[in-house]
Protein backbone atom coordinates (compact mmCIF):
# COMPACT_ATOMS: atom_id res chain seq x y z
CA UNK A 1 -8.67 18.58 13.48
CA UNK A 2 -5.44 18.94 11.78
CA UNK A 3 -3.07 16.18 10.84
CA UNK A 4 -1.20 16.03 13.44
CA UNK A 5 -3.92 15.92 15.82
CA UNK A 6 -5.26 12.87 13.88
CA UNK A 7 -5.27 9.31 14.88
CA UNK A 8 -4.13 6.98 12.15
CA UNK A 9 -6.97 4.51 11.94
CA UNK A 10 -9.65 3.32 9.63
CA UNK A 11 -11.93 5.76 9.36
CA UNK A 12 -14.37 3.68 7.31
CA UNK A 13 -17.07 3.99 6.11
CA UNK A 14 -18.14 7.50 7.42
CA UNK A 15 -17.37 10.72 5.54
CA UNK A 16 -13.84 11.70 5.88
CA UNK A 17 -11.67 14.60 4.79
CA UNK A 18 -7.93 14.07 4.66
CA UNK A 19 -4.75 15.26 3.59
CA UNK A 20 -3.63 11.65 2.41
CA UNK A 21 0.39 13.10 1.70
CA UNK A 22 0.37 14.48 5.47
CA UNK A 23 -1.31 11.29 6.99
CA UNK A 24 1.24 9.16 4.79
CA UNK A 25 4.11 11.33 5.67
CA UNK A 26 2.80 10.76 10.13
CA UNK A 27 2.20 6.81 9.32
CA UNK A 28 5.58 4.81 10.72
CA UNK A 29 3.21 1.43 9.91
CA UNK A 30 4.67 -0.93 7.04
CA UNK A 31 0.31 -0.88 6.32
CA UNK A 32 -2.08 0.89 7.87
CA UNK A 33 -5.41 1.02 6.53
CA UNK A 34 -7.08 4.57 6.68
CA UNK A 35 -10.76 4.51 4.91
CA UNK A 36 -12.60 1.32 4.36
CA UNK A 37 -15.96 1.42 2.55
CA UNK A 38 -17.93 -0.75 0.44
CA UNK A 39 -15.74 -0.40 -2.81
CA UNK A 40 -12.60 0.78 -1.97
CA UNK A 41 -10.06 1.20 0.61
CA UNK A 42 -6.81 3.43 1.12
CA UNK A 43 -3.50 2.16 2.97
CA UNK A 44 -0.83 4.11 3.89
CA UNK A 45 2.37 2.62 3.49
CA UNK A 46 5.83 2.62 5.13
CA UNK A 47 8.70 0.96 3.05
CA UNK A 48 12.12 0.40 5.04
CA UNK A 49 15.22 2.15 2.96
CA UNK A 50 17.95 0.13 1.13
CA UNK A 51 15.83 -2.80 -0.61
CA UNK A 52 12.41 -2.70 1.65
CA UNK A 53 9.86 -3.88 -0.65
CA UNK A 54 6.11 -5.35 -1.07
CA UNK A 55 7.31 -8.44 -2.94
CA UNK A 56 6.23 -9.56 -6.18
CA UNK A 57 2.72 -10.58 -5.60
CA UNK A 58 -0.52 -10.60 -7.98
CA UNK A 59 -3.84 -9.40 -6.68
CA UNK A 60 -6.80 -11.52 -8.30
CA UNK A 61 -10.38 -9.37 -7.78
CA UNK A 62 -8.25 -6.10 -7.38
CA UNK A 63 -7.18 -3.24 -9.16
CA UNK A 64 -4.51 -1.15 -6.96
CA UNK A 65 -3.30 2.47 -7.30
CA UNK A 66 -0.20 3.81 -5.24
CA UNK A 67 1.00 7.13 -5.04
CA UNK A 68 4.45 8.32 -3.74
CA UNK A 69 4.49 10.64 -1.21
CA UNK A 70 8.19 10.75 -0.01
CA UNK A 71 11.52 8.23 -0.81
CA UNK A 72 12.49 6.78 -4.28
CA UNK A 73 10.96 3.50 -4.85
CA UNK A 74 11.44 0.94 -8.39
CA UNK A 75 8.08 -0.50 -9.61
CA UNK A 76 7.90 -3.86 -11.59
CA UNK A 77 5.08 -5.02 -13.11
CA UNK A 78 3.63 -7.10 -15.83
CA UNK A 79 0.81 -9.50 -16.85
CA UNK A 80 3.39 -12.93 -16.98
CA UNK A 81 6.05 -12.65 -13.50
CA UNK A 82 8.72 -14.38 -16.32
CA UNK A 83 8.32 -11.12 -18.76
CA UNK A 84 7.37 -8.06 -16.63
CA UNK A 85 6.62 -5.06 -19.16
CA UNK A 86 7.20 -1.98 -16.38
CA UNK A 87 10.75 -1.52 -14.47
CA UNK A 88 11.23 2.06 -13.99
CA UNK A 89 12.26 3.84 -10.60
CA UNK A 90 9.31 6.19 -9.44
CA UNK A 91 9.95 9.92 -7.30
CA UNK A 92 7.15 11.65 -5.50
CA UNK A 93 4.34 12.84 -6.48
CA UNK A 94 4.49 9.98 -9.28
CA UNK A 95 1.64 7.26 -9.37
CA UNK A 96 1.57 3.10 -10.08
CA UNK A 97 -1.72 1.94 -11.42
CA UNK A 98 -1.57 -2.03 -10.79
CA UNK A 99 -4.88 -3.48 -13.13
CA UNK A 100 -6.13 -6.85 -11.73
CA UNK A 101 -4.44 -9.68 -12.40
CA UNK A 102 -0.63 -7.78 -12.76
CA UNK A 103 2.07 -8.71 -11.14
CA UNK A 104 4.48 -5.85 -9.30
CA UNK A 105 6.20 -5.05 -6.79
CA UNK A 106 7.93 -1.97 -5.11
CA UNK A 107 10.81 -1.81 -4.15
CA UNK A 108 13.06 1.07 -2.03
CA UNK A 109 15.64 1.82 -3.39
CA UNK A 110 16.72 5.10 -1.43
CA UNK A 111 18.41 5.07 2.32
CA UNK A 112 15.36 7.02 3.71
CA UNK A 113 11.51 5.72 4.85
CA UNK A 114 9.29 5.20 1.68
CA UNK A 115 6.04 7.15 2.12
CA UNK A 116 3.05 6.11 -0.27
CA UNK A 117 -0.95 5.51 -0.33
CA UNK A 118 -2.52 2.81 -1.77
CA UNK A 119 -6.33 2.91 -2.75
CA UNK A 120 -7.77 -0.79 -3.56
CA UNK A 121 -11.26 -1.55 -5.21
CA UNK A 122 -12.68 -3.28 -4.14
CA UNK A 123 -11.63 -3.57 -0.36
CA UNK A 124 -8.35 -5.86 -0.19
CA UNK A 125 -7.60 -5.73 3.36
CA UNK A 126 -10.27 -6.36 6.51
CA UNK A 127 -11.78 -3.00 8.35
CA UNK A 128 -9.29 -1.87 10.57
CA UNK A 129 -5.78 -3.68 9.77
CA UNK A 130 -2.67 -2.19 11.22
CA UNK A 131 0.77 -4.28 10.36
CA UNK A 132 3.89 -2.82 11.92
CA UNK A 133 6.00 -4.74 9.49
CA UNK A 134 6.22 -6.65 6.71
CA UNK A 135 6.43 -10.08 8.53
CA UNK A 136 3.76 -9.27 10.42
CA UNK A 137 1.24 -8.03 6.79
CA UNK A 138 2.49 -11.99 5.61
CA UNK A 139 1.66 -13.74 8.85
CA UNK A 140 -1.61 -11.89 9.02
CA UNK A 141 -2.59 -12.71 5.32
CA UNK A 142 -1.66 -15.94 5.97
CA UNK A 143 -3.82 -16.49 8.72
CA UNK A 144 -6.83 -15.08 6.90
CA UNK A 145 -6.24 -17.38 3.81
CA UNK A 146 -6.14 -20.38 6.54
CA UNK A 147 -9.80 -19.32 7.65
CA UNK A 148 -11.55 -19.60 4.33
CA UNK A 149 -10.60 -23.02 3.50
């Protein structure tokens, strides 16, 4: 099966063989997650152009590594959200390593689609998740944080 034949979904947590910068490149998702195991999980990514961004958020339980497959995105990160200690602009083919308990975001700055991959460990999002856009990722999280209280 070649990329383009492929079905973005989670393919978790059977064996799986993947060209993660073509499946990146196909996704049109703002998140879709691809492989979800027992430790880890990989997203693909679609940031809208001209400011699209994660938002600065912190990850407690988390470590996160992205990888930019396509667009020009600005990373910001840093242990206190007052004094963050990365701002650099990032091109393809160049990684962000996020270490638990970091803030960061991501931001677009180009006017074209940014294309990364994200892997989590452990597993961040449920088996499965698909958000078409941003809003949608935040209403969904929301709702999840809702259910454990």
């Amino acid at each position: 099966m070649t990329n383009n034949e492929m079905k973005l979904k989670d393919y978790g947590p059977h064996p799986f063989a993947v060209d993660l910068n073509q499946a990146a490149i196909k996704n049109v998702n703002y998140r879709t997650t691809l492989w979800t195991g027992d430790h880890f999980q990989v997203t693909l990514m679609a940031i809208p152009p001209n400011g699209g961004d994660i938002g600065m958020e912190i990850h407690h339980g988390n470590d996160q590594f992205i990888y930019l497959v396509e667009g020009v995105g600005h990373v910001q990160m840093g242990k206190d959200r007052e004094k963050l200690t990365i701002d650099k602009d990032i091109t393809p083919g160049e990684a962000i390593i996020i270490p638990d308990n970091t803030w960061h975001n991501v931001i677009n700055v180009g006017d074209q689609v940014m294309k990364c991959y994200s892997i989590y460990s452990p597993v961040k999002h449920e088996h499965g998740v698909t958000e078409s856009t941003k809003e949608e990722a935040i209403i969904q999280e929301g709702e999840l944080e809702g259910s454990n209280e």
